[in-house]
Each structure stands twice: as structure tokens, then as C-alpha cells.
C-alpha atoms as a PDB file:
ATOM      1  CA  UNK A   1       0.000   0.000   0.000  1.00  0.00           C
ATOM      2  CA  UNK A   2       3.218   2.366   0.670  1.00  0.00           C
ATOM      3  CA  UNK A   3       4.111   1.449  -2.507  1.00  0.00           C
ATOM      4  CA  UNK A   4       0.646   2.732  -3.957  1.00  0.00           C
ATOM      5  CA  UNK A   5       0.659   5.554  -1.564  1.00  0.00           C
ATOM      6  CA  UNK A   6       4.452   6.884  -3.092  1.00  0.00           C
ATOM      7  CA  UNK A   7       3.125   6.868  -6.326  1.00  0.00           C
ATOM      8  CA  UNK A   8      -0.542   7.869  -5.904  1.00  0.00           C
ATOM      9  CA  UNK A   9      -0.573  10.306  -3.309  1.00  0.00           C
ATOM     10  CA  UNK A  10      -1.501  13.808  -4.401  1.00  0.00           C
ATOM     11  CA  UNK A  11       0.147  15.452  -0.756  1.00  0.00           C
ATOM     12  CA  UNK A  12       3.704  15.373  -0.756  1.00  0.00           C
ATOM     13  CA  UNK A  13       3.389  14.574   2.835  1.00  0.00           C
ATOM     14  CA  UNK A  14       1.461  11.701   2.411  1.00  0.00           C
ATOM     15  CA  UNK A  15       3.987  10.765  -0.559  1.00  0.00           C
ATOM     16  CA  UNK A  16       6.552  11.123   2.357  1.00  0.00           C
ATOM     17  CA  UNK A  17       5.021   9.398   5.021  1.00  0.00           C
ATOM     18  CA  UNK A  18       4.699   6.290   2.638  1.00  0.00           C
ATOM     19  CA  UNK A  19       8.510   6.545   1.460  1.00  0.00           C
ATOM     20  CA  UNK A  20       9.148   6.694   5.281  1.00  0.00           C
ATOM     21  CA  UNK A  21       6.795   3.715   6.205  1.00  0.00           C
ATOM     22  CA  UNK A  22       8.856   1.772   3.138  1.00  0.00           C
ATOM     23  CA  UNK A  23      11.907   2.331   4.758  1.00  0.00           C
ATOM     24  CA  UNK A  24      10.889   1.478   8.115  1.00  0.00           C
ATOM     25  CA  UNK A  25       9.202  -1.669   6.935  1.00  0.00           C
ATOM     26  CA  UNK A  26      12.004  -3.220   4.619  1.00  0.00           C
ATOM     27  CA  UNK A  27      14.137  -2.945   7.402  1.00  0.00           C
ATOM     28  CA  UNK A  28      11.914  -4.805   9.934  1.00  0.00           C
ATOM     29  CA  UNK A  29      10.736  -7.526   7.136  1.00  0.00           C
ATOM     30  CA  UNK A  30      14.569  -7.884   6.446  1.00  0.00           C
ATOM     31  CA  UNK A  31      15.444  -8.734  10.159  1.00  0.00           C
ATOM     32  CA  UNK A  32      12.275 -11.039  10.548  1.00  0.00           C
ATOM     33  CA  UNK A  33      13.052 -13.015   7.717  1.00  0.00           C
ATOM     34  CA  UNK A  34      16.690 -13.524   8.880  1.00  0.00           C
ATOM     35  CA  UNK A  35      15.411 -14.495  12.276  1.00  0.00           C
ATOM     36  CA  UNK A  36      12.577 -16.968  11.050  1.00  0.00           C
ATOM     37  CA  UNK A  37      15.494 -18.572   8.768  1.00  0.00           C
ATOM     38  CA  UNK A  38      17.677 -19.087  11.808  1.00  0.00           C
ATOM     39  CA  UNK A  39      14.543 -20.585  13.055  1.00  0.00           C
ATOM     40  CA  UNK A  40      13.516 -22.560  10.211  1.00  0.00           C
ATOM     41  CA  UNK A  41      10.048 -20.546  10.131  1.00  0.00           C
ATOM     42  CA  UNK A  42       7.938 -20.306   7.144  1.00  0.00           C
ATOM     43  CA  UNK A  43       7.448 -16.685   6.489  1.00  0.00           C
ATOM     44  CA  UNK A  44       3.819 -15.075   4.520  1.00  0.00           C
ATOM     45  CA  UNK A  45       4.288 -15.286   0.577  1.00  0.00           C
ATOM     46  CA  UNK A  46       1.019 -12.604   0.233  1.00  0.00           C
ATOM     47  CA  UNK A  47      -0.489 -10.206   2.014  1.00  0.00           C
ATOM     48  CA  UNK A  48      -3.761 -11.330   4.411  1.00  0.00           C
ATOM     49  CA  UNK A  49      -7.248 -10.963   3.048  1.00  0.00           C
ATOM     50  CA  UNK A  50      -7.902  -8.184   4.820  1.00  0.00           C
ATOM     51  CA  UNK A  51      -4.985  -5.912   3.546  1.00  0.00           C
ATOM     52  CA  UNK A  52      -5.911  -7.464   0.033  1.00  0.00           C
ATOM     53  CA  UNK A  53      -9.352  -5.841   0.090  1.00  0.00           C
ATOM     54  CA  UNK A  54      -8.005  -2.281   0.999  1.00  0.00           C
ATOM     55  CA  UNK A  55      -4.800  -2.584  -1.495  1.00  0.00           C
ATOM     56  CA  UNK A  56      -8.042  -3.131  -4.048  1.00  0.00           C
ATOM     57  CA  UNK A  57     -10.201   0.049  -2.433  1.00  0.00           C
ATOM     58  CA  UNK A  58      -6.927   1.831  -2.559  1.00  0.00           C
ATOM     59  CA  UNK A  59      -6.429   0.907  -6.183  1.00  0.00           C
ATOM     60  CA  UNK A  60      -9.485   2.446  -7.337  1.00  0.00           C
ATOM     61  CA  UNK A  61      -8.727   6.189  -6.020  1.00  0.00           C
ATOM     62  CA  UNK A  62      -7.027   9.218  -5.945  1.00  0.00           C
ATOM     63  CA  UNK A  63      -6.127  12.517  -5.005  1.00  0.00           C
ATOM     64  CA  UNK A  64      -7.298  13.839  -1.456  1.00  0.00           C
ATOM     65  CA  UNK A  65      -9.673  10.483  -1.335  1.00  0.00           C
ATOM     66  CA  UNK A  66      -6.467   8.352  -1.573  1.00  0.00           C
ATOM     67  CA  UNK A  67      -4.610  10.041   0.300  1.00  0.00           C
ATOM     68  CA  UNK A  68      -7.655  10.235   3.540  1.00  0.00           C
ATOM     69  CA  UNK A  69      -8.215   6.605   3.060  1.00  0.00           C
ATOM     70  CA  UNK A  70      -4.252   4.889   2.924  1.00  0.00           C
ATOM     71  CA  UNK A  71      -3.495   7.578   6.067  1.00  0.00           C
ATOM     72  CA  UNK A  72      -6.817   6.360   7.823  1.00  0.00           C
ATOM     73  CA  UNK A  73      -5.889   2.652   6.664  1.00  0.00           C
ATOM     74  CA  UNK A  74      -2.278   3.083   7.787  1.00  0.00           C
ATOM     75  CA  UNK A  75      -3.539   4.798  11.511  1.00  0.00           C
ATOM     76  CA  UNK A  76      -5.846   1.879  12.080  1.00  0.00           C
ATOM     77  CA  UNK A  77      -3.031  -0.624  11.482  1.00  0.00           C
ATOM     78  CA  UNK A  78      -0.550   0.386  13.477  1.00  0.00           C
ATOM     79  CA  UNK A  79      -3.044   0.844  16.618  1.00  0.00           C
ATOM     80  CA  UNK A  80      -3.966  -2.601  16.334  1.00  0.00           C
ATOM     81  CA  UNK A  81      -0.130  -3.294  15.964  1.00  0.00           C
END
């Protein structure tokens, strides 16, 4: 959805947030996949369902609608996280 987001986004701080949330998250997918190597753990090949359905919503916007709904999306997850 970052990936959407750095490419879609009509406010350049939303195009920033999503460059920043890239960052962040290649990191921390890089260190979890070294760690579930080391311990021989099968790691997701996709994305849930659920983040499916609003990389599809996403998809289908843009502008200030985009950008409301991937900041709203991305607020959500990380409370739940």
C-alpha cells in the first residue's frame, strides 16, 4: 500500500510518510526473515485478506480520497499493531 501511496498520493506529505513507512518496513521484514530462517520458520508469501481488500479500495482512487483513506488505513493498522 506504501508502494501505492508513493506513487498515488496527491500530498507530498502523504507521498513522504509512505517513502518513510517503506523504509521502516524493509528494514523490519529484512530482520524477521533472517530471524525466522535461523529458526527454520515459514514466512507469509502474500499479504492477508484483509490488507488485500483495501490494497483493491486503494487501487481504485485518488487525489485527497487516496490520500484520507491509505493515512486512515495506515492509523488503524498500526493501533492494532
Amino acid at each position: 500500500q506504501s508502494e501505492m501511496a508513493k506513487k498515488q498520493a496527491s500530498s507530498a506529505d502523504v507521498k513522504k510518510f509512505a517513502e518513510k513507512m517503506i523504509e521502516d518496513h524493509t528494514k523490519a521484514n529484512k530482520e524477521l526473515i533472517s530471524l525466522a530462517d535461523k529458526k527454520r520458520l515459514k514466512v507469509a508469501e502474500s499479504m492477508e485478506p484483509k490488507h488485500r481488500a483495501m490494497a483493491d479500495k486503494l487501487a481504485k482512487l485518488s487525489g485527497a480520497e487516496f490520500d484520507q483513506a491509505y493515512m486512515a488505513g495506515q492509523v488503524k493498522e498500526h493501533e492494532v499493531a
